[in-house]
N, C-alpha and C. Protein backbone atom coordinates (compact mmCIF):
# COMPACT_ATOMS: atom_id res chain seq x y z
N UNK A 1 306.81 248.56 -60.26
CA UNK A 1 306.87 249.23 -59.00
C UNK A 1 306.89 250.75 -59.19
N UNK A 2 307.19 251.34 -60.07
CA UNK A 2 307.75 252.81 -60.65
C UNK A 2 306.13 252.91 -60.84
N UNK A 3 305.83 252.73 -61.90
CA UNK A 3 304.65 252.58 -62.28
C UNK A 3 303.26 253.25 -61.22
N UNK A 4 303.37 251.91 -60.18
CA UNK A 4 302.38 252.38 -59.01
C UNK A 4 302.86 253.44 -58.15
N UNK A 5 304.36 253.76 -58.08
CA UNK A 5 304.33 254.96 -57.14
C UNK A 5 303.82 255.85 -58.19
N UNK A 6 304.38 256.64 -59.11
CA UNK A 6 304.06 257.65 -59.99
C UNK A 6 302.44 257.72 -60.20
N UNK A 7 301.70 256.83 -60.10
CA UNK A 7 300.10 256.41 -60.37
C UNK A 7 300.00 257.00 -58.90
N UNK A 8 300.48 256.76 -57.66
CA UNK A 8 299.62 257.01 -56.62
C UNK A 8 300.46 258.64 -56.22
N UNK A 9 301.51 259.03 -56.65
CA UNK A 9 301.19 260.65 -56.69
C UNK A 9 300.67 261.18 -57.73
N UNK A 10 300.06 260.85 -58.67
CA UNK A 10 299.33 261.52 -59.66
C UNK A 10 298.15 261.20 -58.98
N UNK A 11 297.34 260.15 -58.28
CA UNK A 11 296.36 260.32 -57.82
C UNK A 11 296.17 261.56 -56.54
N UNK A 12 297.20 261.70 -55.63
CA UNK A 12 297.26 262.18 -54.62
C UNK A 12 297.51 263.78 -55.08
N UNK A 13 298.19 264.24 -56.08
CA UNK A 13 298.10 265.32 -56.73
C UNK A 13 296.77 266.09 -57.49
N UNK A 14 296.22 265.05 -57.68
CA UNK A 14 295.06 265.17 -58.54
C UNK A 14 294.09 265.22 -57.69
N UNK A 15 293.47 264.51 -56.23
CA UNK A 15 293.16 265.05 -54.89
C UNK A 15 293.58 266.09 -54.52
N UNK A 16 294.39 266.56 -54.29
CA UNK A 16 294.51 267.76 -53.62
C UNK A 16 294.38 269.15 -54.41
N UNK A 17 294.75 268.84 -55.75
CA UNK A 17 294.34 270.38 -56.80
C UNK A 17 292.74 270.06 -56.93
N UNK A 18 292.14 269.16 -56.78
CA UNK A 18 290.97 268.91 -57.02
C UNK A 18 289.73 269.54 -55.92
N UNK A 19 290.42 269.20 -54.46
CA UNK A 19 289.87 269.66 -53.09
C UNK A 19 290.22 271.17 -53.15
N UNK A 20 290.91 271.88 -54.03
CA UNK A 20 291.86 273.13 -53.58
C UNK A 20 291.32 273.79 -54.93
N UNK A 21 290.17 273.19 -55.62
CA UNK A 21 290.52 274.09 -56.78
C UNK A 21 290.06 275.65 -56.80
N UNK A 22 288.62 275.33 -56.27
CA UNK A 22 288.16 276.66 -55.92
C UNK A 22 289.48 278.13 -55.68
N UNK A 23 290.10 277.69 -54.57
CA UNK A 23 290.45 278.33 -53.96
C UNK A 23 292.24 278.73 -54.79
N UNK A 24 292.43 278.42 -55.94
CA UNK A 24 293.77 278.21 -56.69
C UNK A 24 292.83 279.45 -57.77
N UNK A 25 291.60 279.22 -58.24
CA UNK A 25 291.38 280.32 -59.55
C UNK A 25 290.53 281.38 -59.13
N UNK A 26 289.69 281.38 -57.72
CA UNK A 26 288.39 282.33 -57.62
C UNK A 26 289.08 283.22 -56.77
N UNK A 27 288.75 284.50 -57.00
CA UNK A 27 289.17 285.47 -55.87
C UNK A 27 288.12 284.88 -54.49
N UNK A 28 288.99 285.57 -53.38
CA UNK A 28 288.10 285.39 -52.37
C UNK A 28 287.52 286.78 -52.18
N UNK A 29 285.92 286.06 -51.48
CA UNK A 29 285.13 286.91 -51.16
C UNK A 29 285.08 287.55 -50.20
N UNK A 30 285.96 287.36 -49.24
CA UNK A 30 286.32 288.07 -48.18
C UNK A 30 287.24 289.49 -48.35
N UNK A 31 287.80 289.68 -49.10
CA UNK A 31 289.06 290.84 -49.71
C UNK A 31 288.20 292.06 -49.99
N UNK A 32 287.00 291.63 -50.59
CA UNK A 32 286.17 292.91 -51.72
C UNK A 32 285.97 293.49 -50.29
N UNK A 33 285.54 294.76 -50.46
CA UNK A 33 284.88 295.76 -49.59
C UNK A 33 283.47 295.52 -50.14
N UNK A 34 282.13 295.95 -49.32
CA UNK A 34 281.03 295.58 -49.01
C UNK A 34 280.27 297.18 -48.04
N UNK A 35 279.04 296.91 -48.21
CA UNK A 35 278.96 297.80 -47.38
C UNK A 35 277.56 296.80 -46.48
N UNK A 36 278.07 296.41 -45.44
CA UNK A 36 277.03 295.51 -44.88
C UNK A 36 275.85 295.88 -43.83
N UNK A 37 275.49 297.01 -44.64
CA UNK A 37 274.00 297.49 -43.55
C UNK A 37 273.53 298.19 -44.79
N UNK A 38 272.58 299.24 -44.46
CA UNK A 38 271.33 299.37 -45.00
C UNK A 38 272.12 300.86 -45.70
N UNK A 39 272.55 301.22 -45.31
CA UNK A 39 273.72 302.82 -45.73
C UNK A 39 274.76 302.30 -46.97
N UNK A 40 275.40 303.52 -47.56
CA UNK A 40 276.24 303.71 -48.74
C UNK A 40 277.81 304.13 -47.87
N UNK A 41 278.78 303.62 -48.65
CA UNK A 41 280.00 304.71 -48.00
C UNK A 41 280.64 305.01 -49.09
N UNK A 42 282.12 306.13 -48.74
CA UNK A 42 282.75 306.16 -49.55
C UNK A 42 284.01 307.01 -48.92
N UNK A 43 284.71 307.77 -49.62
CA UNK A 43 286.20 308.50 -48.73
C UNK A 43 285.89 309.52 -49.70
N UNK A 44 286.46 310.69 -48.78
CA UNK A 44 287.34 312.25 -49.40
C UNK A 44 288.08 312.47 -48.71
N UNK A 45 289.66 312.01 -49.13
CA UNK A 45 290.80 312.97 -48.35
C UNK A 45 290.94 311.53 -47.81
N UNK A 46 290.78 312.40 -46.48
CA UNK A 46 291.23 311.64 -45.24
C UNK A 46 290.31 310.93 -44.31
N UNK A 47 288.85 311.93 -44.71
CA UNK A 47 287.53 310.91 -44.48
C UNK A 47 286.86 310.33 -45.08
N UNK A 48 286.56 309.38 -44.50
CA UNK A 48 285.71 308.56 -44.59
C UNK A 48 284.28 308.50 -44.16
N UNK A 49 283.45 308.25 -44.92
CA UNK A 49 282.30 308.67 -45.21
C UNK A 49 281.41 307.16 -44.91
N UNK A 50 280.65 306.46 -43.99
CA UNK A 50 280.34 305.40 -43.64
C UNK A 50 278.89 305.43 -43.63
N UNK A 51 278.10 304.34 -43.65
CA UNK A 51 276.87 304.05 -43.55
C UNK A 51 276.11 305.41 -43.36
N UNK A 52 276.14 306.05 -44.85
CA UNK A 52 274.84 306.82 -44.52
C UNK A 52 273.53 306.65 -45.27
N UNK A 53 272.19 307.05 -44.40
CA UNK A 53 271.38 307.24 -44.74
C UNK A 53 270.55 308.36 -44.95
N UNK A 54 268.79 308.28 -45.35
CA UNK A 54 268.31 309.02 -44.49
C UNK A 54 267.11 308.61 -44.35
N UNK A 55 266.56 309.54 -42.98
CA UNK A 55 265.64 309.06 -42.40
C UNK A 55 264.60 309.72 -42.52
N UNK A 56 263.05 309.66 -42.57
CA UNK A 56 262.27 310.53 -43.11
C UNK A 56 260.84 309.86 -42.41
N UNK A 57 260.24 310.34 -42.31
CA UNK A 57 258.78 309.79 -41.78
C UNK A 57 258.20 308.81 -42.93
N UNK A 58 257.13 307.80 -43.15
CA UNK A 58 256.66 306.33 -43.54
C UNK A 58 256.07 307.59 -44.76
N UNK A 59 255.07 308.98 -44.61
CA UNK A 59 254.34 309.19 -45.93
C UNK A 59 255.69 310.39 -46.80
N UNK A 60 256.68 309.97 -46.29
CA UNK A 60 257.74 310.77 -47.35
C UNK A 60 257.51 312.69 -46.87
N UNK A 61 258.11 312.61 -45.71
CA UNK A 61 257.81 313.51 -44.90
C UNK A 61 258.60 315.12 -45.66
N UNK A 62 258.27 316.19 -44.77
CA UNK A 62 259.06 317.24 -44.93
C UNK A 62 260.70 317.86 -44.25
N UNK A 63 261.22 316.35 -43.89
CA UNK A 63 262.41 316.65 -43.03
C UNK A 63 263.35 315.10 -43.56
N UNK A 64 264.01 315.40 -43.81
CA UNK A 64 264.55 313.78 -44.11
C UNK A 64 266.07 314.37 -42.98
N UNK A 65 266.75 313.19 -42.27
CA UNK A 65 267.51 313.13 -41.23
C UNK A 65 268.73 312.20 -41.46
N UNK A 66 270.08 313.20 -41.66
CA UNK A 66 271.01 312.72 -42.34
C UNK A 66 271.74 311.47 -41.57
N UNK A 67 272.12 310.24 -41.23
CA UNK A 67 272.26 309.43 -40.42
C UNK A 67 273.83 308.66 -41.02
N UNK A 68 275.27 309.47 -40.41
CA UNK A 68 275.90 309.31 -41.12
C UNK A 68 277.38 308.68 -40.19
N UNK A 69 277.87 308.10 -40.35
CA UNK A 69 279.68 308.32 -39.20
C UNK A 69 280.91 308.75 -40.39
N UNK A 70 281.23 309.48 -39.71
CA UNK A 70 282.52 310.29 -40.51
C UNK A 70 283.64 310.06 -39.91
N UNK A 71 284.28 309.11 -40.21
CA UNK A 71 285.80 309.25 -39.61
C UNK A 71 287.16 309.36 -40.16
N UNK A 72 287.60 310.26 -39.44
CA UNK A 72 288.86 311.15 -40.14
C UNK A 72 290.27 310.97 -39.63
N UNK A 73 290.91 310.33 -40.59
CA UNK A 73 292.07 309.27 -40.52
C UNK A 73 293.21 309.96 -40.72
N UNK A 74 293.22 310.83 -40.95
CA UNK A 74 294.41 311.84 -41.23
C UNK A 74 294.61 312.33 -39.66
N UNK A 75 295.58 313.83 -39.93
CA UNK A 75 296.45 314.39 -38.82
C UNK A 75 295.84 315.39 -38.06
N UNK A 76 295.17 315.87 -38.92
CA UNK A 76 294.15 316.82 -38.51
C UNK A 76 292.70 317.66 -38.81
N UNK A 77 292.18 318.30 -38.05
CA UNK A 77 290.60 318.40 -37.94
C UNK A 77 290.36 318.93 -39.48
N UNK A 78 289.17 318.15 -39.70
CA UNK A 78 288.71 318.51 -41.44
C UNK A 78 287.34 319.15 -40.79
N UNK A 79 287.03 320.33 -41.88
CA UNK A 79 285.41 320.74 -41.41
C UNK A 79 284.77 320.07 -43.39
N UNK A 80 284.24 319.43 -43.28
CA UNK A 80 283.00 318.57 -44.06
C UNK A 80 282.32 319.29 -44.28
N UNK A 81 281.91 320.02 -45.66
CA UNK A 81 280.78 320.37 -45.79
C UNK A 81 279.88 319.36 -46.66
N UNK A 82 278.33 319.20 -46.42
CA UNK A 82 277.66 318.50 -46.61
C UNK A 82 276.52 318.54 -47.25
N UNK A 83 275.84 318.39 -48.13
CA UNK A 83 275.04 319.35 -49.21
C UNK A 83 274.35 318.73 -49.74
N UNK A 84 272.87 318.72 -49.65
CA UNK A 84 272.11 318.16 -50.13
C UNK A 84 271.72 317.69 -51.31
N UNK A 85 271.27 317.44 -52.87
CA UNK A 85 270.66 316.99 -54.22
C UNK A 85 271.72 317.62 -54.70
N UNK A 86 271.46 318.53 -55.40
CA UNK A 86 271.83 319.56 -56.76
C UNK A 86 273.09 320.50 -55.83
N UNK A 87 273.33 320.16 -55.06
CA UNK A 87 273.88 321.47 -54.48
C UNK A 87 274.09 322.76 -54.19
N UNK A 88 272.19 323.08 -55.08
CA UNK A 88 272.20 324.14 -54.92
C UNK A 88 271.59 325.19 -53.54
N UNK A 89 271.63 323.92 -52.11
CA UNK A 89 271.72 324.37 -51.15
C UNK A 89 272.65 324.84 -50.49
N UNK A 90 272.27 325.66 -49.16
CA UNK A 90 273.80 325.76 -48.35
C UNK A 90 274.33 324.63 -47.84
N UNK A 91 275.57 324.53 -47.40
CA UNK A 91 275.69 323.33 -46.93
C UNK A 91 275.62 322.97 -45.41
N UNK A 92 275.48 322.04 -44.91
CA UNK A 92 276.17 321.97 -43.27
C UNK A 92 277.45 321.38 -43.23
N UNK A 93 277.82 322.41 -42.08
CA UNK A 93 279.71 321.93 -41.84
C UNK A 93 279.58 321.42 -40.58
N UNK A 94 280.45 320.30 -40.83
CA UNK A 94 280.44 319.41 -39.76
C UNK A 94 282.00 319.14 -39.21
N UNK A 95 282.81 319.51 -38.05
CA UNK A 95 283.90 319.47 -38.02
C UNK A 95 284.15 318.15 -37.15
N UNK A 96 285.26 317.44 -38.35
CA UNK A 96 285.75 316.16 -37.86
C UNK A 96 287.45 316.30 -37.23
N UNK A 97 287.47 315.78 -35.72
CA UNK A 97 289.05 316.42 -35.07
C UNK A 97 289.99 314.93 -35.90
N UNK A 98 291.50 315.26 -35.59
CA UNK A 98 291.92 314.55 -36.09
C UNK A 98 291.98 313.09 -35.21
N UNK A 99 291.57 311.65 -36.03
CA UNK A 99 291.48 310.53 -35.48
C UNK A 99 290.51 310.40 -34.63
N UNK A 100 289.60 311.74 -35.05
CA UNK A 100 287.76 311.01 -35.06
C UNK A 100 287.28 310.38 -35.21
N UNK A 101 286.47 309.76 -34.54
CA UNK A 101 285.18 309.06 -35.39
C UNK A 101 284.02 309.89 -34.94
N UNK A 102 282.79 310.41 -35.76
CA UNK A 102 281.87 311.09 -35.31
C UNK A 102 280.45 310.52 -35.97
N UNK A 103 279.88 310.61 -35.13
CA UNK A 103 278.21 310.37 -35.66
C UNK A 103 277.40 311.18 -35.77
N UNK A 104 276.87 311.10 -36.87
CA UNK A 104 275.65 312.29 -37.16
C UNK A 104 274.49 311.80 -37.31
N UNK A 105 272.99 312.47 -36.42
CA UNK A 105 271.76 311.96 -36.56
C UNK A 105 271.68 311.11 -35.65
N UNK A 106 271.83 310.63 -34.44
CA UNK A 106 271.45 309.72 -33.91
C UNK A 106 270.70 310.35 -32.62
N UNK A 107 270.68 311.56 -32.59
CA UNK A 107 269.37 312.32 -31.72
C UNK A 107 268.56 313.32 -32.80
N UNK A 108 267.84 312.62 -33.45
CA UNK A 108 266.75 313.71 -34.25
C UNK A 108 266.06 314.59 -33.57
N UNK A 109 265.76 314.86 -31.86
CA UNK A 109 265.30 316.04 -31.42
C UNK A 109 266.25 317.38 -31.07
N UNK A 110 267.31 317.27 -31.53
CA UNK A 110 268.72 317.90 -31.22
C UNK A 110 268.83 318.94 -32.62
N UNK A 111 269.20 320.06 -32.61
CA UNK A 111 269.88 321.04 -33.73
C UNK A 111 271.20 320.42 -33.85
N UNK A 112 271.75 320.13 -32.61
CA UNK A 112 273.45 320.26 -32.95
C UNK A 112 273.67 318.65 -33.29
N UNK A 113 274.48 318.92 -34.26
CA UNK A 113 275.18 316.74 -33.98
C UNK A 113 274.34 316.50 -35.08
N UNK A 114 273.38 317.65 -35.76
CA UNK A 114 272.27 317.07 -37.13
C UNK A 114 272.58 317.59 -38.67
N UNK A 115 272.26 316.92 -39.29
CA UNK A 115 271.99 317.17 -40.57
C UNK A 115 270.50 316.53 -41.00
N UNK A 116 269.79 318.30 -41.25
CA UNK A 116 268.45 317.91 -41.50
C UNK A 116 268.22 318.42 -42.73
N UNK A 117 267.60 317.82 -43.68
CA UNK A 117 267.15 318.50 -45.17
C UNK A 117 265.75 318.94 -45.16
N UNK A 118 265.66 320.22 -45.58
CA UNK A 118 264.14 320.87 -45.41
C UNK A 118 264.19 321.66 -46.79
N UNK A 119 263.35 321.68 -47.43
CA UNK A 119 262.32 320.80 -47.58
C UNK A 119 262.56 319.43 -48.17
N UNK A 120 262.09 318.44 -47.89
CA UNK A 120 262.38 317.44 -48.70
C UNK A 120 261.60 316.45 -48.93
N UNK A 121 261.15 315.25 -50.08
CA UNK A 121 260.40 315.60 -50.61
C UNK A 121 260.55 314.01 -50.85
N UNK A 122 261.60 313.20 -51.03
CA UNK A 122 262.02 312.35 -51.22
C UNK A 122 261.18 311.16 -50.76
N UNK A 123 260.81 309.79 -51.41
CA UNK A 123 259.95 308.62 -50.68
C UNK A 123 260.81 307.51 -49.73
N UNK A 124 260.83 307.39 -48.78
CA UNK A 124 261.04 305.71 -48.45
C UNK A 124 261.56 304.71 -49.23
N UNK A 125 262.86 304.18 -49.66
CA UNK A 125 262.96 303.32 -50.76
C UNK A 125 263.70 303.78 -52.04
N UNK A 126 263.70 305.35 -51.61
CA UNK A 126 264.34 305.93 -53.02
C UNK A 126 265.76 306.39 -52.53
N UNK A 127 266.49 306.68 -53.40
CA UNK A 127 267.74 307.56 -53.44
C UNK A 127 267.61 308.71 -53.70
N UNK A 128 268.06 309.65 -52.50
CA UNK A 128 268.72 310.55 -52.30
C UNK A 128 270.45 311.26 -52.83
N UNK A 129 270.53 312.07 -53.60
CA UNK A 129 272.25 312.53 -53.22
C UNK A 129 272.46 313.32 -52.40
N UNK A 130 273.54 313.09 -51.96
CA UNK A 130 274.23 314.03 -50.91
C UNK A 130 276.36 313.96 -51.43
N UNK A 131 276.12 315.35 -51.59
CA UNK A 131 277.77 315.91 -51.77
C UNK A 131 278.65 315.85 -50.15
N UNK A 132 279.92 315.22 -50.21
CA UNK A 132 281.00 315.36 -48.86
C UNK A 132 281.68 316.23 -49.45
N UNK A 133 282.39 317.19 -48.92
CA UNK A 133 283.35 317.85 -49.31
C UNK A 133 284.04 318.42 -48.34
N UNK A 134 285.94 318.69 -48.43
CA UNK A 134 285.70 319.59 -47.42
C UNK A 134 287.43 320.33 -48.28
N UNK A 135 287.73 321.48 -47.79
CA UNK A 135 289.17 321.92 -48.03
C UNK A 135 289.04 322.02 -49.68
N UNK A 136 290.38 321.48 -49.97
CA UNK A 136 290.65 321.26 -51.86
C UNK A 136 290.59 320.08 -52.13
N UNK A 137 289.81 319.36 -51.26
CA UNK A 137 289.54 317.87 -52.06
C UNK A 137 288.65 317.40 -52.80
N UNK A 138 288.41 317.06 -53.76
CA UNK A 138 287.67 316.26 -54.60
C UNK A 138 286.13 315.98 -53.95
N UNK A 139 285.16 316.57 -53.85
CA UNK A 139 284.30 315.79 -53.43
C UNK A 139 283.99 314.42 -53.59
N UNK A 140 282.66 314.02 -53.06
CA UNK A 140 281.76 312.95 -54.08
C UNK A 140 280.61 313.16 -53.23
N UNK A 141 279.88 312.75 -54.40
CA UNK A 141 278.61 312.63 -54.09
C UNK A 141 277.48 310.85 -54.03
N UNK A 142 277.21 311.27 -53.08
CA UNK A 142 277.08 308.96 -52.94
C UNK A 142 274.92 309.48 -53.11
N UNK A 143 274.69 308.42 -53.59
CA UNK A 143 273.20 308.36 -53.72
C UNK A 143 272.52 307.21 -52.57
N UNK A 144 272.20 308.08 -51.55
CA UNK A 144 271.84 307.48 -50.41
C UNK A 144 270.66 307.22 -49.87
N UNK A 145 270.15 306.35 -49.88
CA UNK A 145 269.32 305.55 -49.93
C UNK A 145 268.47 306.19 -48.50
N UNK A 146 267.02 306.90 -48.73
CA UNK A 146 265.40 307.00 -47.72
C UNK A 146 264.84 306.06 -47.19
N UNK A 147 265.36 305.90 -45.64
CA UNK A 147 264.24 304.77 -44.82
C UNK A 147 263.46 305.71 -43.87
N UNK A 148 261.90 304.68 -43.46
CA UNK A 148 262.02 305.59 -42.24
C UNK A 148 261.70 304.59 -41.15
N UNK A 149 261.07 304.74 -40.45
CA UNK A 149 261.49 304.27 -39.14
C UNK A 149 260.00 302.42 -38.88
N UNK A 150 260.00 301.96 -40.40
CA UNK A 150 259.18 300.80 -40.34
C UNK A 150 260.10 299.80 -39.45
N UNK A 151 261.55 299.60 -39.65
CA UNK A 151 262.44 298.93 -39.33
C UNK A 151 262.24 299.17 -37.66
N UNK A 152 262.44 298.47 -36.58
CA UNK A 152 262.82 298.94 -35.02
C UNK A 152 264.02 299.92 -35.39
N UNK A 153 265.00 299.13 -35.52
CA UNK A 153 265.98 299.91 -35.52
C UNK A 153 266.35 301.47 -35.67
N UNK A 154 265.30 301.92 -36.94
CA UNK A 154 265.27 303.25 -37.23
C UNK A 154 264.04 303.99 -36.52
N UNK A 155 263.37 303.47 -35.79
CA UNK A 155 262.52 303.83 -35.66
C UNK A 155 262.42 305.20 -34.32
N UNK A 156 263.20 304.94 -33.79
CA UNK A 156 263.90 306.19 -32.88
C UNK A 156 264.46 307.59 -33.30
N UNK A 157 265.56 307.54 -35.06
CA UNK A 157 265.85 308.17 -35.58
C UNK A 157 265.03 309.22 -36.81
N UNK A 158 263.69 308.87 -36.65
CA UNK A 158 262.38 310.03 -36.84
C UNK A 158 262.82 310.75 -36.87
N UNK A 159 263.10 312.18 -37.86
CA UNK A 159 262.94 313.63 -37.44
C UNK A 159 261.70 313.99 -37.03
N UNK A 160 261.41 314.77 -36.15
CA UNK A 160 260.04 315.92 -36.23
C UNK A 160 260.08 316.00 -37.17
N UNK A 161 257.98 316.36 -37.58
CA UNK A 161 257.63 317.11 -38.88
C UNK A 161 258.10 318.07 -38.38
N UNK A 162 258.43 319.07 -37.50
CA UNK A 162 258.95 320.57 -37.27
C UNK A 162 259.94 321.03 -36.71
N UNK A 163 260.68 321.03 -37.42
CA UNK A 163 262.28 320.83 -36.56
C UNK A 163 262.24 321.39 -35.47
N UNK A 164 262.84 321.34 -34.79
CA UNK A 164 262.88 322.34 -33.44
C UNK A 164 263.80 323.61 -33.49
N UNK A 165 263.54 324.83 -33.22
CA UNK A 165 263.67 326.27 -33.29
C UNK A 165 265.44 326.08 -32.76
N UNK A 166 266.45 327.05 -32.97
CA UNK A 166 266.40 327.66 -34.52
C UNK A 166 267.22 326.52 -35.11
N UNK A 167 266.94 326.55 -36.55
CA UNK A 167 267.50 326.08 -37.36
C UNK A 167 267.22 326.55 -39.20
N UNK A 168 267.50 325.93 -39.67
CA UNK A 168 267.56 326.38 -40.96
C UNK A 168 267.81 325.03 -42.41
N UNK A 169 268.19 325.56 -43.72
CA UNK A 169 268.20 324.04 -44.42
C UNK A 169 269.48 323.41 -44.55
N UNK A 170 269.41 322.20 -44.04
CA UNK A 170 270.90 321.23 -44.17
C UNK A 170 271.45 322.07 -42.56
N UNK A 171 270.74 321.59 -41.40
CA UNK A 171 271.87 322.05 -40.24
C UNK A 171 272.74 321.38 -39.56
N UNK A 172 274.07 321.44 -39.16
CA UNK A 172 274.93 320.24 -38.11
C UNK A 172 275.29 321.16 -36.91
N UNK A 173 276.41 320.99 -36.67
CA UNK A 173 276.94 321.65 -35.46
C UNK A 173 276.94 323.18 -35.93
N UNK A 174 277.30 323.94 -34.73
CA UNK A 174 277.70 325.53 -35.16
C UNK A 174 279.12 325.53 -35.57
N UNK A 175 279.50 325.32 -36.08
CA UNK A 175 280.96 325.66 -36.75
C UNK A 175 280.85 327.10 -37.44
N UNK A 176 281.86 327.89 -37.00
CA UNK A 176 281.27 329.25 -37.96
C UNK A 176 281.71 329.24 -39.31
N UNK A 177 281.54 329.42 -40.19
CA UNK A 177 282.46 329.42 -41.75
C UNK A 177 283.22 330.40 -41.96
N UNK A 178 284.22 330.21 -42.21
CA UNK A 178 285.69 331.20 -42.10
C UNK A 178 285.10 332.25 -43.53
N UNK A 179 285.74 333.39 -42.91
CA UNK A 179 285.57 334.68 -44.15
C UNK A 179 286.57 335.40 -44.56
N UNK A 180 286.81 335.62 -45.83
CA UNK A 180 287.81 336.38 -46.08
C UNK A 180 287.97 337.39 -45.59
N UNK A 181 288.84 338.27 -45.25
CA UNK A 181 289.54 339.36 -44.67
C UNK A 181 290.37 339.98 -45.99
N UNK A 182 290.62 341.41 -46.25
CA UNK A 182 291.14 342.05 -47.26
C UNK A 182 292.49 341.81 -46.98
N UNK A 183 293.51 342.04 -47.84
CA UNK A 183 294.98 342.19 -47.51
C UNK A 183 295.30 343.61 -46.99
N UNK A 184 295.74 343.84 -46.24
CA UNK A 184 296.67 345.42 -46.16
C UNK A 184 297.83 346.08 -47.23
């Protein structure tokens, strides 16, 4: 009698680690972070740096169109500067208020609310870098991936081949950039 009980919880034990095993040794795949669209992300500071791309005309045009959401989780307003390859452009500053979320690029006929790279040179399919930075934090630089508008979806977010007047290289909002002042 001992016998068959001990036999039928070793069977019933041996069912259930058996149905359960997966889930006793594999991490789950739900925990990892992912980035589930067609964009790269990453954080500096306090922002966060989400699905960006860029956008560029189908023959690898002269404007590629920074297509980015920045949201800033901290206490207060960060100004982002944003900088194209090598960094040896100027940058665009983009000011994020505190417990923002902001989008950039989603009117390519607009100066303000943009980040446009001129000249640029880049194909459809390739990676791009682009530097976040803002204050004394650590940048990074994420390698962000050139679509252009074959997809529907992107297909609205076109820059002009000619940007529209005035502007200049890498532009976002007017934020002015703070200047030193001498001491007395």
């Amino acid at each position: 009698m001992k016998a068959r009980v001990a036999a039928s919880v070793v069977l019933a034990l041996t069912v259930a680690f058996g149905t359960a095993g997966c889930g006793l040794i594999a991490p789950q795949a739900t925990t990892k972070h992912y980035d589930a669209s067609d964009g790269v992300s990453g954080n500096v500071g306090t922002v966060d740096v989400r699905n960006a791309i860029i956008v560029t005309d189908a023959s690898g045009g002269t404007v590629g169109s920074l297509v980015v959401t920045l949201v800033n989780t901290g206490s207060t307003a960060q100004r982002v500067a944003v900088t194209a390859g090598d960094k040896s452009s100027d940058p665009a500053y983009v000011t994020v208020d505190a417990g923002q979320t902001k989008k950039i690029g989603t009117d390519p006929e607009s100066t303000s609310g943009n980040v446009f790279f001129t000249p640029f040179s880049a194909l459809p399919g390739s990676l791009y870098p682009v530097y976040f930075q803002y204050g004394d934090q650590t940048g990074m630089q994420l390698q962000v991936p050139v679509l252009d508008g074959g997809l529907a979806e992107y297909k609205d977010l076109v820059p002009p081949t000619v940007l529209p007047t005035p502007t200049h290289t890498a532009t976002a909002t007017s934020t002015p950039e703070p200047t030193e002042t001498a001491a007395p």
